[in-house]
PDB file of N, CA and C in Angstrom:
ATOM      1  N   UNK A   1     -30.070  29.371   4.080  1.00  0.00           N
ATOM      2  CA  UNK A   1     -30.961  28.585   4.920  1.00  0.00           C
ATOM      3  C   UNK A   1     -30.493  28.667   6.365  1.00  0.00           C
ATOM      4  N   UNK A   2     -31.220  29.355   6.835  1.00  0.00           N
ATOM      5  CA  UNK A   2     -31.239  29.284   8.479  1.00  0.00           C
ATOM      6  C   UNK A   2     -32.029  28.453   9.368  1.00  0.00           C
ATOM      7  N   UNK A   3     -31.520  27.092  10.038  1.00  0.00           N
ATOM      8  CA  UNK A   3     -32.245  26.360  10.652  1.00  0.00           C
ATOM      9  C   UNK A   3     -32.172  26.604  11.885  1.00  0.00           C
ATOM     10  N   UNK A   4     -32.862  26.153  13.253  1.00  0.00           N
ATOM     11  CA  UNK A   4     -33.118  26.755  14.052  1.00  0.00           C
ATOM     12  C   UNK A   4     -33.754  25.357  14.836  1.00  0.00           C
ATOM     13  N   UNK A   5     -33.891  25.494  16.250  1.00  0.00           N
ATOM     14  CA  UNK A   5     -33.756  24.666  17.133  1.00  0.00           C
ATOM     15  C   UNK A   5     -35.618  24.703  17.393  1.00  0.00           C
ATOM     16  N   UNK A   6     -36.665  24.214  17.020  1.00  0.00           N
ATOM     17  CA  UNK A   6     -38.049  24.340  17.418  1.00  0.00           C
ATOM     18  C   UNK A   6     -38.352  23.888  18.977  1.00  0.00           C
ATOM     19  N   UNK A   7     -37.986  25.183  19.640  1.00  0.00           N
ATOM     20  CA  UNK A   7     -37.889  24.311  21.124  1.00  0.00           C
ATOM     21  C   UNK A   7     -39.442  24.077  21.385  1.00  0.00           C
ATOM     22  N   UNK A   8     -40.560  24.382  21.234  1.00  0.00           N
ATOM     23  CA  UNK A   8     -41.744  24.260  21.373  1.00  0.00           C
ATOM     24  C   UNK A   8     -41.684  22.401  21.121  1.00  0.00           C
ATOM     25  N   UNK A   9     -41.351  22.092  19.836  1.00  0.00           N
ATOM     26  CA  UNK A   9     -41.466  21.090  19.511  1.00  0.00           C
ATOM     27  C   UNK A   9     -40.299  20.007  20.583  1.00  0.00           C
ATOM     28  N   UNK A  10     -39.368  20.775  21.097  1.00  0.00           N
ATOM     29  CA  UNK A  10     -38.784  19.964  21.874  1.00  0.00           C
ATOM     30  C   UNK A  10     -39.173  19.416  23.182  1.00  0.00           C
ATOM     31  N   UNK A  11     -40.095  20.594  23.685  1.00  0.00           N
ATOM     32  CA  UNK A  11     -41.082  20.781  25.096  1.00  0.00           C
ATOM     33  C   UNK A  11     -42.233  18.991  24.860  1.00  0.00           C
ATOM     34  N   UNK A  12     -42.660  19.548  23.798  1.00  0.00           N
ATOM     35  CA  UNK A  12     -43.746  18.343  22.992  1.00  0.00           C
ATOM     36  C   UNK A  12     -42.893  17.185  22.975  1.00  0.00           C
ATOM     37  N   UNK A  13     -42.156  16.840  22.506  1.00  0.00           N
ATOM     38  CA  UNK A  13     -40.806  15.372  22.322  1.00  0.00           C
ATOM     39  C   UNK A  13     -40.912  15.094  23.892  1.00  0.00           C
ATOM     40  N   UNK A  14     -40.672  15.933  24.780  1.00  0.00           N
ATOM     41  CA  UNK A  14     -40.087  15.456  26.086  1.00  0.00           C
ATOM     42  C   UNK A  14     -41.243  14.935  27.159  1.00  0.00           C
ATOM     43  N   UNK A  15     -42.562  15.566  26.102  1.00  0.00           N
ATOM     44  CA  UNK A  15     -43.547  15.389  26.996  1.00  0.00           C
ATOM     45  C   UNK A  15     -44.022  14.028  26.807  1.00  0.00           C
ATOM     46  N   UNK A  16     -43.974  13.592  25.470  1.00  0.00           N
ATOM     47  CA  UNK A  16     -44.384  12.528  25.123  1.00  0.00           C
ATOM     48  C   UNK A  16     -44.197  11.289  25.983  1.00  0.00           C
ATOM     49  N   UNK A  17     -42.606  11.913  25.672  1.00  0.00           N
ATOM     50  CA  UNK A  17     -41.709  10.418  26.260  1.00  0.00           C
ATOM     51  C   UNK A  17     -42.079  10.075  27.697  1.00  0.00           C
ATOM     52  N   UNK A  18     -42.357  10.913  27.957  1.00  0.00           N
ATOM     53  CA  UNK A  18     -42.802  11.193  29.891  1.00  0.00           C
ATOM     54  C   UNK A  18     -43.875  10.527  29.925  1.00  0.00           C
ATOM     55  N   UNK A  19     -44.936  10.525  29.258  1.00  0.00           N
ATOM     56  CA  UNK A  19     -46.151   9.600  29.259  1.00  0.00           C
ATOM     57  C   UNK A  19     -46.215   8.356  28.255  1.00  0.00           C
ATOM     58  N   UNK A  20     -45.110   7.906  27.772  1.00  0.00           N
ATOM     59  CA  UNK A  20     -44.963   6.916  27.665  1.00  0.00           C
ATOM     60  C   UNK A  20     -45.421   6.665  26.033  1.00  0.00           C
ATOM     61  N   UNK A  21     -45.266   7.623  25.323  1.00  0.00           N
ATOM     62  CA  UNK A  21     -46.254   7.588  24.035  1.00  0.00           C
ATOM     63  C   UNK A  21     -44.889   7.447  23.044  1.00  0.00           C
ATOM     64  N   UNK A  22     -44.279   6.336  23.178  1.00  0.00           N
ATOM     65  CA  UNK A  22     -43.248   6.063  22.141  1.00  0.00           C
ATOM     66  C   UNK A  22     -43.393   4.777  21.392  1.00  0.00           C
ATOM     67  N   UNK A  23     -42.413   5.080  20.838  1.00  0.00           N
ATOM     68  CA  UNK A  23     -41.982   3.366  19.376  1.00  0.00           C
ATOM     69  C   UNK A  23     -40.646   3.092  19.754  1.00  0.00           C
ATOM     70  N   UNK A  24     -40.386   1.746  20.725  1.00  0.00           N
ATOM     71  CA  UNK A  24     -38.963   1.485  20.500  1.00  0.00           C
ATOM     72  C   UNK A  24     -38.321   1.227  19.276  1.00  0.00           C
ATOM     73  N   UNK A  25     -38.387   1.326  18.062  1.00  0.00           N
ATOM     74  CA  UNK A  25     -38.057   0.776  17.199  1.00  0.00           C
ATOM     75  C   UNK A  25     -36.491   0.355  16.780  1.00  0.00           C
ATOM     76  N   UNK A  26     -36.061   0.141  15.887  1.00  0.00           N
ATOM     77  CA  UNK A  26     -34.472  -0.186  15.114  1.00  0.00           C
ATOM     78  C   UNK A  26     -34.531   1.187  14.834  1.00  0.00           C
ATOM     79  N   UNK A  27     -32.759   1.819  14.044  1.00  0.00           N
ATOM     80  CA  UNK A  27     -32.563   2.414  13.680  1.00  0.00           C
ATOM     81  C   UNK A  27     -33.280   2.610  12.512  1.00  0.00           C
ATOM     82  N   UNK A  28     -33.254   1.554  11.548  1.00  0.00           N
ATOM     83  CA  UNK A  28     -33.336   1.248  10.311  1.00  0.00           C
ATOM     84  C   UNK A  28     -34.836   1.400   9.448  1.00  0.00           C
ATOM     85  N   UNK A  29     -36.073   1.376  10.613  1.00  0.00           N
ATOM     86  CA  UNK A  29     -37.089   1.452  10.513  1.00  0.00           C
ATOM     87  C   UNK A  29     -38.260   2.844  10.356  1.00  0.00           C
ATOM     88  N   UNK A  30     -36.826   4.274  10.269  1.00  0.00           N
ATOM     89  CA  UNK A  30     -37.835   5.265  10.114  1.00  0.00           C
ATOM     90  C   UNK A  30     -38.383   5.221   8.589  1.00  0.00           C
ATOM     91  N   UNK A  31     -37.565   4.808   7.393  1.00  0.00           N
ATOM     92  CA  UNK A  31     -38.026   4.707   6.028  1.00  0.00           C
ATOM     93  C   UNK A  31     -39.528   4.175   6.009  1.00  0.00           C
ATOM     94  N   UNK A  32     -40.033   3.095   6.958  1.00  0.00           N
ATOM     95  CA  UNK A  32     -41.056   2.606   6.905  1.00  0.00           C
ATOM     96  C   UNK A  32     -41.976   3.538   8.135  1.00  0.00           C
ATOM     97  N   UNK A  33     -41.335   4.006   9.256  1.00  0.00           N
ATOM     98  CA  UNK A  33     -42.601   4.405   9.894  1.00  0.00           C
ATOM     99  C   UNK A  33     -43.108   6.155  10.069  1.00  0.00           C
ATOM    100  N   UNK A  34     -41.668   6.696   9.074  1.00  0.00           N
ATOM    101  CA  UNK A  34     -41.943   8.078   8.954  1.00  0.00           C
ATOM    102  C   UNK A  34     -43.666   8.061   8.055  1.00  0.00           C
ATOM    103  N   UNK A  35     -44.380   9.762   9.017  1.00  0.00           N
ATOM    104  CA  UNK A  35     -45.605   9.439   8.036  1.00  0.00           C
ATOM    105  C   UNK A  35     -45.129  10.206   6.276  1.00  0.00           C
ATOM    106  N   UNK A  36     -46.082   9.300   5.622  1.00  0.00           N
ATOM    107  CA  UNK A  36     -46.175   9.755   4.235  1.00  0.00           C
ATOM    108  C   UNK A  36     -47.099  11.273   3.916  1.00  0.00           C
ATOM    109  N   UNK A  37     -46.809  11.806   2.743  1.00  0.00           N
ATOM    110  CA  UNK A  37     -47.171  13.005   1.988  1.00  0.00           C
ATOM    111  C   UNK A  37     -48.255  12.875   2.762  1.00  0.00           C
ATOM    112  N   UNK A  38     -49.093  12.106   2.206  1.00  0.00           N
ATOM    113  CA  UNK A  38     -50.903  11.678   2.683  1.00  0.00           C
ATOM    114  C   UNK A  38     -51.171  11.921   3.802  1.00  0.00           C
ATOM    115  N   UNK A  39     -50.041  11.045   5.031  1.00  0.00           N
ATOM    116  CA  UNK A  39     -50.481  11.058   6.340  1.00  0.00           C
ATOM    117  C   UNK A  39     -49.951  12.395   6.806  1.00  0.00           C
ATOM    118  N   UNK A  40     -49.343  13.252   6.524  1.00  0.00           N
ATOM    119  CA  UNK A  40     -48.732  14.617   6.871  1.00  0.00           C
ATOM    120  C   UNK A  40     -50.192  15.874   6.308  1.00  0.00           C
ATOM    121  N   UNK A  41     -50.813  15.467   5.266  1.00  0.00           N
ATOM    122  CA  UNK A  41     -51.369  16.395   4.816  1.00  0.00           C
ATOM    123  C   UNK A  41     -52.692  16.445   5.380  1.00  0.00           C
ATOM    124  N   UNK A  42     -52.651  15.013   5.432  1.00  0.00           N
ATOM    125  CA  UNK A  42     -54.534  14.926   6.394  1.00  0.00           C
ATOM    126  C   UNK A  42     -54.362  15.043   8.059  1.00  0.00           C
ATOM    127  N   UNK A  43     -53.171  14.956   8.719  1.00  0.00           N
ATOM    128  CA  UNK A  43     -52.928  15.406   9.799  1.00  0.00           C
ATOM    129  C   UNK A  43     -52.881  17.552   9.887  1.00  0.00           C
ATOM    130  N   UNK A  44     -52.449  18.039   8.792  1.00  0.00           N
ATOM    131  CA  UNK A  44     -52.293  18.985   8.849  1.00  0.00           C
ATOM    132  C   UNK A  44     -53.738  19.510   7.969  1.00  0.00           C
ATOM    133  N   UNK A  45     -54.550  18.711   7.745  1.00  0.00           N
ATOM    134  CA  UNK A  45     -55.945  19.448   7.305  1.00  0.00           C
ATOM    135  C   UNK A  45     -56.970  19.148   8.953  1.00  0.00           C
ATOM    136  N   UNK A  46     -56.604  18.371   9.670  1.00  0.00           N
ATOM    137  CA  UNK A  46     -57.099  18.229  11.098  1.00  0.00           C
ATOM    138  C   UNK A  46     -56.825  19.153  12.033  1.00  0.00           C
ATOM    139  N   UNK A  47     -55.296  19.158  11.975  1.00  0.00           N
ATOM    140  CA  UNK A  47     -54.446  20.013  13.023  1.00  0.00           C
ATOM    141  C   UNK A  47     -54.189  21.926  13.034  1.00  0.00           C
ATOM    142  N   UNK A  48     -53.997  21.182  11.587  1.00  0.00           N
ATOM    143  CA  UNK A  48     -53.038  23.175  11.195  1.00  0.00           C
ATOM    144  C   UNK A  48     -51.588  23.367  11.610  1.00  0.00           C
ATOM    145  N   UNK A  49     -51.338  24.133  11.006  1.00  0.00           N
ATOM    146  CA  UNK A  49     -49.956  24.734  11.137  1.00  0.00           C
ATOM    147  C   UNK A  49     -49.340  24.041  12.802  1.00  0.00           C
ATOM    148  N   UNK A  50     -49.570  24.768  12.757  1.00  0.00           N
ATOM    149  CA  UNK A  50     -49.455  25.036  14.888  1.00  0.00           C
ATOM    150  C   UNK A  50     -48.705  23.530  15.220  1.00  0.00           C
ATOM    151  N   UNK A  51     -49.704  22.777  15.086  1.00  0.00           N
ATOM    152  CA  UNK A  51     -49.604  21.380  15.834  1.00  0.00           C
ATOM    153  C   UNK A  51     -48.967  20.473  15.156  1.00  0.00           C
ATOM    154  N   UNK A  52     -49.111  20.752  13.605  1.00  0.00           N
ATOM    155  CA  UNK A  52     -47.818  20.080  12.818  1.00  0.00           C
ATOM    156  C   UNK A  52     -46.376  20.230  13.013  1.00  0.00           C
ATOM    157  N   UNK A  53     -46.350  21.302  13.517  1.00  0.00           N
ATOM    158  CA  UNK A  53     -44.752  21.785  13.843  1.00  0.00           C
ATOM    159  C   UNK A  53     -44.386  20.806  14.815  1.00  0.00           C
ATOM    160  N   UNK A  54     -44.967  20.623  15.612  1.00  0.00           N
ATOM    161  CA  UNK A  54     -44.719  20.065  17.251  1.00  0.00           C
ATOM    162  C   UNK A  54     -43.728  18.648  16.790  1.00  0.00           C
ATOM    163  N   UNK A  55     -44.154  18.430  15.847  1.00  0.00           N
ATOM    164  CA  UNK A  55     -43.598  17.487  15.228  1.00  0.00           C
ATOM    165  C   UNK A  55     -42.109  16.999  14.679  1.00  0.00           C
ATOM    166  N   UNK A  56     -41.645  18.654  14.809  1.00  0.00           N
ATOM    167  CA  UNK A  56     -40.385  18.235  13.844  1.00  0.00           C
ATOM    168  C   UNK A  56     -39.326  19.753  14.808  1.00  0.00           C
ATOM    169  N   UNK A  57     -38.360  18.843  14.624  1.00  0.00           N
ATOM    170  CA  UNK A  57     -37.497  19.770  15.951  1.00  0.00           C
ATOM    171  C   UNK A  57     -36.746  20.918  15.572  1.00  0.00           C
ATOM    172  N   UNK A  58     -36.620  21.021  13.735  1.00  0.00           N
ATOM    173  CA  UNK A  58     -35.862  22.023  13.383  1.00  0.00           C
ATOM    174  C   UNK A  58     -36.920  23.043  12.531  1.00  0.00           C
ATOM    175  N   UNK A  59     -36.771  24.223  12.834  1.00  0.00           N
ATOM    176  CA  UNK A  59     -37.051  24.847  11.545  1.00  0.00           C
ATOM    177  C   UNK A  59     -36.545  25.811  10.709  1.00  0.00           C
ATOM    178  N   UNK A  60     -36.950  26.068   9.260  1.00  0.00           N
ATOM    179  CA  UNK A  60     -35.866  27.127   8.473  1.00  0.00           C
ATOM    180  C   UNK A  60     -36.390  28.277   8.575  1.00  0.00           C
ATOM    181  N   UNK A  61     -35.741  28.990   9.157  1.00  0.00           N
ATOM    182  CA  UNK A  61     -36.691  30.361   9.479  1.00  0.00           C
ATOM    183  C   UNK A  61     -36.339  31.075   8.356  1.00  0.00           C
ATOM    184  N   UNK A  62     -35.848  30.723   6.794  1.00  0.00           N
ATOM    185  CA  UNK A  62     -35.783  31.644   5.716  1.00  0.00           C
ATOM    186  C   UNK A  62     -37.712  30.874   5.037  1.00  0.00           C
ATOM    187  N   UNK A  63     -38.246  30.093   5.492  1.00  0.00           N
ATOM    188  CA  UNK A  63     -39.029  29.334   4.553  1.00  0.00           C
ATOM    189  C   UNK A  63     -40.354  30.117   5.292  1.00  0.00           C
ATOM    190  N   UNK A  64     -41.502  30.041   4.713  1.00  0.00           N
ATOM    191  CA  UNK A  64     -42.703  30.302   5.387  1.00  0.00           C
ATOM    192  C   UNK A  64     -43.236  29.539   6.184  1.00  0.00           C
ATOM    193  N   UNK A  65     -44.011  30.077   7.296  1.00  0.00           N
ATOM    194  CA  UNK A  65     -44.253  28.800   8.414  1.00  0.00           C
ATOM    195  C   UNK A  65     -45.259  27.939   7.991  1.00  0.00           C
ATOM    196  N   UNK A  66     -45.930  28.684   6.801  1.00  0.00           N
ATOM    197  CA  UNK A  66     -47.088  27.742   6.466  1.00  0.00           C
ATOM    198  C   UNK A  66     -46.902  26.920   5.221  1.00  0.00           C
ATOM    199  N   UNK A  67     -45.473  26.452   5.003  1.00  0.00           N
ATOM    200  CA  UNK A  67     -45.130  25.727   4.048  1.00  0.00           C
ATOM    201  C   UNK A  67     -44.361  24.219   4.763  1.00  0.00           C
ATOM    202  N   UNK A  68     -44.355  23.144   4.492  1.00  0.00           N
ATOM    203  CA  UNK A  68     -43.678  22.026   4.706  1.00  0.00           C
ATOM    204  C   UNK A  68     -42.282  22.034   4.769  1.00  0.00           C
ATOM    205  N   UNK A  69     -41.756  23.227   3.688  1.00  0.00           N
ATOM    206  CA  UNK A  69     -40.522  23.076   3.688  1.00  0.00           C
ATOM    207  C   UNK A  69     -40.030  24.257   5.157  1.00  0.00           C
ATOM    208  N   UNK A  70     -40.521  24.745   5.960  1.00  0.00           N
ATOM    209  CA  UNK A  70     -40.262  24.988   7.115  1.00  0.00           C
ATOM    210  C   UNK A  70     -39.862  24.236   8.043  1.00  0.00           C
ATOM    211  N   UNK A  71     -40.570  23.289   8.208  1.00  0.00           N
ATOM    212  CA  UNK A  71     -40.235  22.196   9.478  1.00  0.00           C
ATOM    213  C   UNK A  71     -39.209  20.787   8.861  1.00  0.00           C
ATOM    214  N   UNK A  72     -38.578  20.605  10.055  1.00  0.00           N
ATOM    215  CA  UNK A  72     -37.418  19.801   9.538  1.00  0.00           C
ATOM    216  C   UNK A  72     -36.655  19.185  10.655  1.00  0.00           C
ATOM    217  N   UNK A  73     -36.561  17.522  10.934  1.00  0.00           N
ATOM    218  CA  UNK A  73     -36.310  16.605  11.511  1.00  0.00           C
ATOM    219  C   UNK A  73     -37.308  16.322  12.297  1.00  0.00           C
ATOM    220  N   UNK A  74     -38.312  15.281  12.073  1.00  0.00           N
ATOM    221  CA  UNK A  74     -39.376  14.575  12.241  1.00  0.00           C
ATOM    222  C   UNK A  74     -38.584  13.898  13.291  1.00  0.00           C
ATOM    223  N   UNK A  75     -39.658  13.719  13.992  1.00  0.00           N
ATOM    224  CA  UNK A  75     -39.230  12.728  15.100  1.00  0.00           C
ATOM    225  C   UNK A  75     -40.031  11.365  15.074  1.00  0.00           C
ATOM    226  N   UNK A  76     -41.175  11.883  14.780  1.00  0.00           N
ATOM    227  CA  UNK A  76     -42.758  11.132  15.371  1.00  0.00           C
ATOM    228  C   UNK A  76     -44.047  10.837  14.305  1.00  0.00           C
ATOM    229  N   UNK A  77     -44.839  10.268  14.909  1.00  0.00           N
ATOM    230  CA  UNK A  77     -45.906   9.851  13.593  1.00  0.00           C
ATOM    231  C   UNK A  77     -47.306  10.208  14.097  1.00  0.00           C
ATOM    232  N   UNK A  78     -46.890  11.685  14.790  1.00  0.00           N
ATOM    233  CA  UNK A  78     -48.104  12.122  15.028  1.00  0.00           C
ATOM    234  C   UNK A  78     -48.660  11.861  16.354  1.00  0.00           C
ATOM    235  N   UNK A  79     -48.324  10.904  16.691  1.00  0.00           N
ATOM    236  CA  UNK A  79     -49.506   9.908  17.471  1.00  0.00           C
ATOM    237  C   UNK A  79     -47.955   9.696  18.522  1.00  0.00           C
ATOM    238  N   UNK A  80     -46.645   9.092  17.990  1.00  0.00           N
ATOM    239  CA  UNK A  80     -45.555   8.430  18.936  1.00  0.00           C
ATOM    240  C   UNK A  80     -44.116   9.162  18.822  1.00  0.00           C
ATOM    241  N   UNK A  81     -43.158   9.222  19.639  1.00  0.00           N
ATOM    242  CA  UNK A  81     -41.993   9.615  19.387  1.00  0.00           C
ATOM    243  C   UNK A  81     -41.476   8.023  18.983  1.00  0.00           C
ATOM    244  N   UNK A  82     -40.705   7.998  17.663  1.00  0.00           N
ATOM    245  CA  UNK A  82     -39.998   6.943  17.179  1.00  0.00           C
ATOM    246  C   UNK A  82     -38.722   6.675  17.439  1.00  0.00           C
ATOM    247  N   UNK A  83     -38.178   5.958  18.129  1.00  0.00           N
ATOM    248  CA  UNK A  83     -37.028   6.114  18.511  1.00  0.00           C
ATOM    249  C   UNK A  83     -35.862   6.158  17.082  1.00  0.00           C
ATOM    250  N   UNK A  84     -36.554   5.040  15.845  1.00  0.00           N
ATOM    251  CA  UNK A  84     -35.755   5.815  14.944  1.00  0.00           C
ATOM    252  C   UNK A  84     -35.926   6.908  14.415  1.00  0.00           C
ATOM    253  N   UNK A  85     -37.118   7.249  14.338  1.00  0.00           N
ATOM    254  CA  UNK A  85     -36.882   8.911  13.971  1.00  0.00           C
ATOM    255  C   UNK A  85     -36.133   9.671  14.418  1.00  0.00           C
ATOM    256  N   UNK A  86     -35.868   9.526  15.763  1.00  0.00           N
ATOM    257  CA  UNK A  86     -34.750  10.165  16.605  1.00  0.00           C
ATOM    258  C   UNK A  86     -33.648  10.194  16.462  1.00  0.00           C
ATOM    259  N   UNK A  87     -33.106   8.714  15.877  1.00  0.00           N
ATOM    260  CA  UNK A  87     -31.772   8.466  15.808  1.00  0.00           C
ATOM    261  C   UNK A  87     -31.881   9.152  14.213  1.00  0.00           C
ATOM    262  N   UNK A  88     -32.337   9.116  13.523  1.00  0.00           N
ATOM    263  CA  UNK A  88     -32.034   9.457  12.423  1.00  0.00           C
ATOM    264  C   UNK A  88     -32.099  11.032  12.181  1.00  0.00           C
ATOM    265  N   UNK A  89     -32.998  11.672  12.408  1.00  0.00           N
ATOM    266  CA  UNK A  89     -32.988  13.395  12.747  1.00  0.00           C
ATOM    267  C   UNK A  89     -31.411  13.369  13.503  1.00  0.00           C
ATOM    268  N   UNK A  90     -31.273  12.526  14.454  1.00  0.00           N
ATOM    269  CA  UNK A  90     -29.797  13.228  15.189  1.00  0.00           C
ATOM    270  C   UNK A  90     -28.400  12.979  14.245  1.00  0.00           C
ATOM    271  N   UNK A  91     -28.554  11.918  13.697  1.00  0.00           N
ATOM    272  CA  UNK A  91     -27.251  11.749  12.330  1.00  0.00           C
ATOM    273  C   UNK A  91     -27.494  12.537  11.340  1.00  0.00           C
ATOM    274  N   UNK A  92     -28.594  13.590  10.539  1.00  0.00           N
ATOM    275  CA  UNK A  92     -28.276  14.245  10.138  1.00  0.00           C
ATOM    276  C   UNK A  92     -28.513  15.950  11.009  1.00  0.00           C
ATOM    277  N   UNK A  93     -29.162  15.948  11.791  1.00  0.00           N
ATOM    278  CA  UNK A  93     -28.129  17.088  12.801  1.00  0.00           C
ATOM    279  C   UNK A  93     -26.508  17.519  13.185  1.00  0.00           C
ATOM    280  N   UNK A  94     -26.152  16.308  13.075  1.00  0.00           N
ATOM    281  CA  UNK A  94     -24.589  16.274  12.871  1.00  0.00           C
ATOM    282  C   UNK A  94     -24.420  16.457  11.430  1.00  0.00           C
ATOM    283  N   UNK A  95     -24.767  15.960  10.262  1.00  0.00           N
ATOM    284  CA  UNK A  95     -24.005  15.879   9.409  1.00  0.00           C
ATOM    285  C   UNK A  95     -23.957  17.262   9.214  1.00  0.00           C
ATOM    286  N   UNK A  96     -25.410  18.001   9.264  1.00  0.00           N
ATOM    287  CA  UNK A  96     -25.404  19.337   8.804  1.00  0.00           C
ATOM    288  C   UNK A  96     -24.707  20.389   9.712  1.00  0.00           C
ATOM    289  N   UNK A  97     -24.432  19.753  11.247  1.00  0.00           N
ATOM    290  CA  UNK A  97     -23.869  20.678  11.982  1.00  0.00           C
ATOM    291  C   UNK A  97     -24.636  21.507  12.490  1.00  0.00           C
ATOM    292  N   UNK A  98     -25.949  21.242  12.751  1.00  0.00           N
ATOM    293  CA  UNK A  98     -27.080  21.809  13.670  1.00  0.00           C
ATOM    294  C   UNK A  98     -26.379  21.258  14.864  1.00  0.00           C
ATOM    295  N   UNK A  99     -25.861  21.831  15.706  1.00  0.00           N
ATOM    296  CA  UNK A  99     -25.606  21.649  16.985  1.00  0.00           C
ATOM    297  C   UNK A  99     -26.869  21.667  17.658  1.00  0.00           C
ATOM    298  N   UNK A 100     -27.434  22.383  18.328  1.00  0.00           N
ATOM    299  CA  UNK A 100     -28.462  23.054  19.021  1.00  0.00           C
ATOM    300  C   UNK A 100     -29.470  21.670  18.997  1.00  0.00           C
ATOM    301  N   UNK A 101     -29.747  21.562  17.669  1.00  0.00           N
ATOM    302  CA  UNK A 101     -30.856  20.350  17.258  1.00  0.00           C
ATOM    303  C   UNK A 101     -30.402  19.341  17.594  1.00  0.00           C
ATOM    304  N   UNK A 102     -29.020  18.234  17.187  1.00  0.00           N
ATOM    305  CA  UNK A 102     -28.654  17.460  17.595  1.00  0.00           C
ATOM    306  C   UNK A 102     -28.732  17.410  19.375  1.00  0.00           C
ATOM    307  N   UNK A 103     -28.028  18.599  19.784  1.00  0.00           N
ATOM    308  CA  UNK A 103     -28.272  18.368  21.254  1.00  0.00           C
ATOM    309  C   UNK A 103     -29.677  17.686  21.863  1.00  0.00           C
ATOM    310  N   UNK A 104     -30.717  18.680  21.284  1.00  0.00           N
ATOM    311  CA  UNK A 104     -31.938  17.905  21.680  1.00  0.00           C
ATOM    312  C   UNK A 104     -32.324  17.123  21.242  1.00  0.00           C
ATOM    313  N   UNK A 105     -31.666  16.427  20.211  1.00  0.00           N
ATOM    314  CA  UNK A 105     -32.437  14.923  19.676  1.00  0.00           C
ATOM    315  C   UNK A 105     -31.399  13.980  20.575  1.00  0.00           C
ATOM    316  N   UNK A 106     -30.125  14.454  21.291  1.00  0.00           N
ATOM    317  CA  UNK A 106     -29.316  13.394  22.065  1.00  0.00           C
ATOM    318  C   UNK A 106     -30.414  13.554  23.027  1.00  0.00           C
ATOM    319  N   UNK A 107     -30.726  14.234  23.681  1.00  0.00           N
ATOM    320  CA  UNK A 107     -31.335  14.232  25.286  1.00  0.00           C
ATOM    321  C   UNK A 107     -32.715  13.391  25.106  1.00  0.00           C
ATOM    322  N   UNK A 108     -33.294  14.081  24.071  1.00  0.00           N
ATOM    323  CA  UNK A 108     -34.684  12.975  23.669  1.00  0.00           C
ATOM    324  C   UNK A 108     -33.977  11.257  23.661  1.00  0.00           C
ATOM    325  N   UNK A 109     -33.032  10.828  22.516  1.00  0.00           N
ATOM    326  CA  UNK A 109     -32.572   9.929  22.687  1.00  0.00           C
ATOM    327  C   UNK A 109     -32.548   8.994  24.203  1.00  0.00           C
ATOM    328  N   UNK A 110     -31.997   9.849  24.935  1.00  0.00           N
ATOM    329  CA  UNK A 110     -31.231   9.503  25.736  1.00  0.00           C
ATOM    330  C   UNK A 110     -33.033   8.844  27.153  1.00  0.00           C
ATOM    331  N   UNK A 111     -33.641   9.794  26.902  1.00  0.00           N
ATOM    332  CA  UNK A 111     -34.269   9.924  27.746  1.00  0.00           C
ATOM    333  C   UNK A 111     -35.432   8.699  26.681  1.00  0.00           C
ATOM    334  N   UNK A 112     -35.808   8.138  26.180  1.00  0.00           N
ATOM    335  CA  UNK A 112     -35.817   7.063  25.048  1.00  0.00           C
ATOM    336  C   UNK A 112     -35.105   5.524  25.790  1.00  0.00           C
ATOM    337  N   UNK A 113     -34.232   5.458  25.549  1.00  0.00           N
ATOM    338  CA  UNK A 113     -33.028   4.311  25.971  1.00  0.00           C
ATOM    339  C   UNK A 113     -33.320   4.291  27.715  1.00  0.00           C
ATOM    340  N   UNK A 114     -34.267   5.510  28.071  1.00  0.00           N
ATOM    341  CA  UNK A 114     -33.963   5.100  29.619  1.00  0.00           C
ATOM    342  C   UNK A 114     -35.121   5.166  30.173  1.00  0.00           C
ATOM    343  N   UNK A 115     -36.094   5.051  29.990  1.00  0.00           N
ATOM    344  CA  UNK A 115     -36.982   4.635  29.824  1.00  0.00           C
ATOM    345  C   UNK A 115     -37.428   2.851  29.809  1.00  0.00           C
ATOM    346  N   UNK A 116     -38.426   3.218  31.197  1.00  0.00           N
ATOM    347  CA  UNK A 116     -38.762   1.669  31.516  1.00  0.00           C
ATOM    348  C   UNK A 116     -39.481   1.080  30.409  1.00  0.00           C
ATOM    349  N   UNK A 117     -39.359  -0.450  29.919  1.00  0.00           N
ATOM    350  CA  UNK A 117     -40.465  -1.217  29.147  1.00  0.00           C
ATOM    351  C   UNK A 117     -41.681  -1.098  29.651  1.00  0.00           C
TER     352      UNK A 117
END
């Protein structure tokens, strides 16, 4: 498994945050606000491939792009960057030792936390 840094999707994260399209949330709260099977599949019968990716900051470039199991560390719910999604994509960026990815989920983070109310 070769994962890989989706900078497209990182361009998209940074843009968000810039216009203000976030979720301050807790850490603790991506279990509840990550989207479900349902909300991933009817977003990706709207969107397509393409725009689903934007979504998720890593991908496995051994997997097919037009499979789910390609994209990997969600940030967002489509619609918001979650700040726990963030924190949580970046603790397991570390665990797995995606450097590259973690880096950009710190800077998203970061740029998150600094960010006016």
């Amino acid at each position: 498994m070769t994962v890989k840094l989706n900078k497209k999707a990182f361009e998209h994260a940074k843009s968000l945050v810039e216009k203000g399209q976030t979720t301050k949330d807790e850490r603790d709260d991506w279990s509840e606000h990550a989207p479900t099977a349902a909300e991933q599949n009817a977003y990706l019968d709207k969107h397509g491939w393409s725009d689903y990716g934007l979504w998720f900051l890593g991908v496995d470039t051994d997997m097919d792009e037009e499979t789910k199991g390609h994209y990997e560390f969600p940030y967002g719910d489509f619609q918001r960057v979650h700040r726990c999604g963030v924190i949580s994509a970046e603790s397991r960026a570390a665990q797995y030792n995606h450097r590259d990815i973690q880096d950009a989920l710190e800077k998203i983070h970061e740029l998150l936390d600094g960010e006016h109310s």
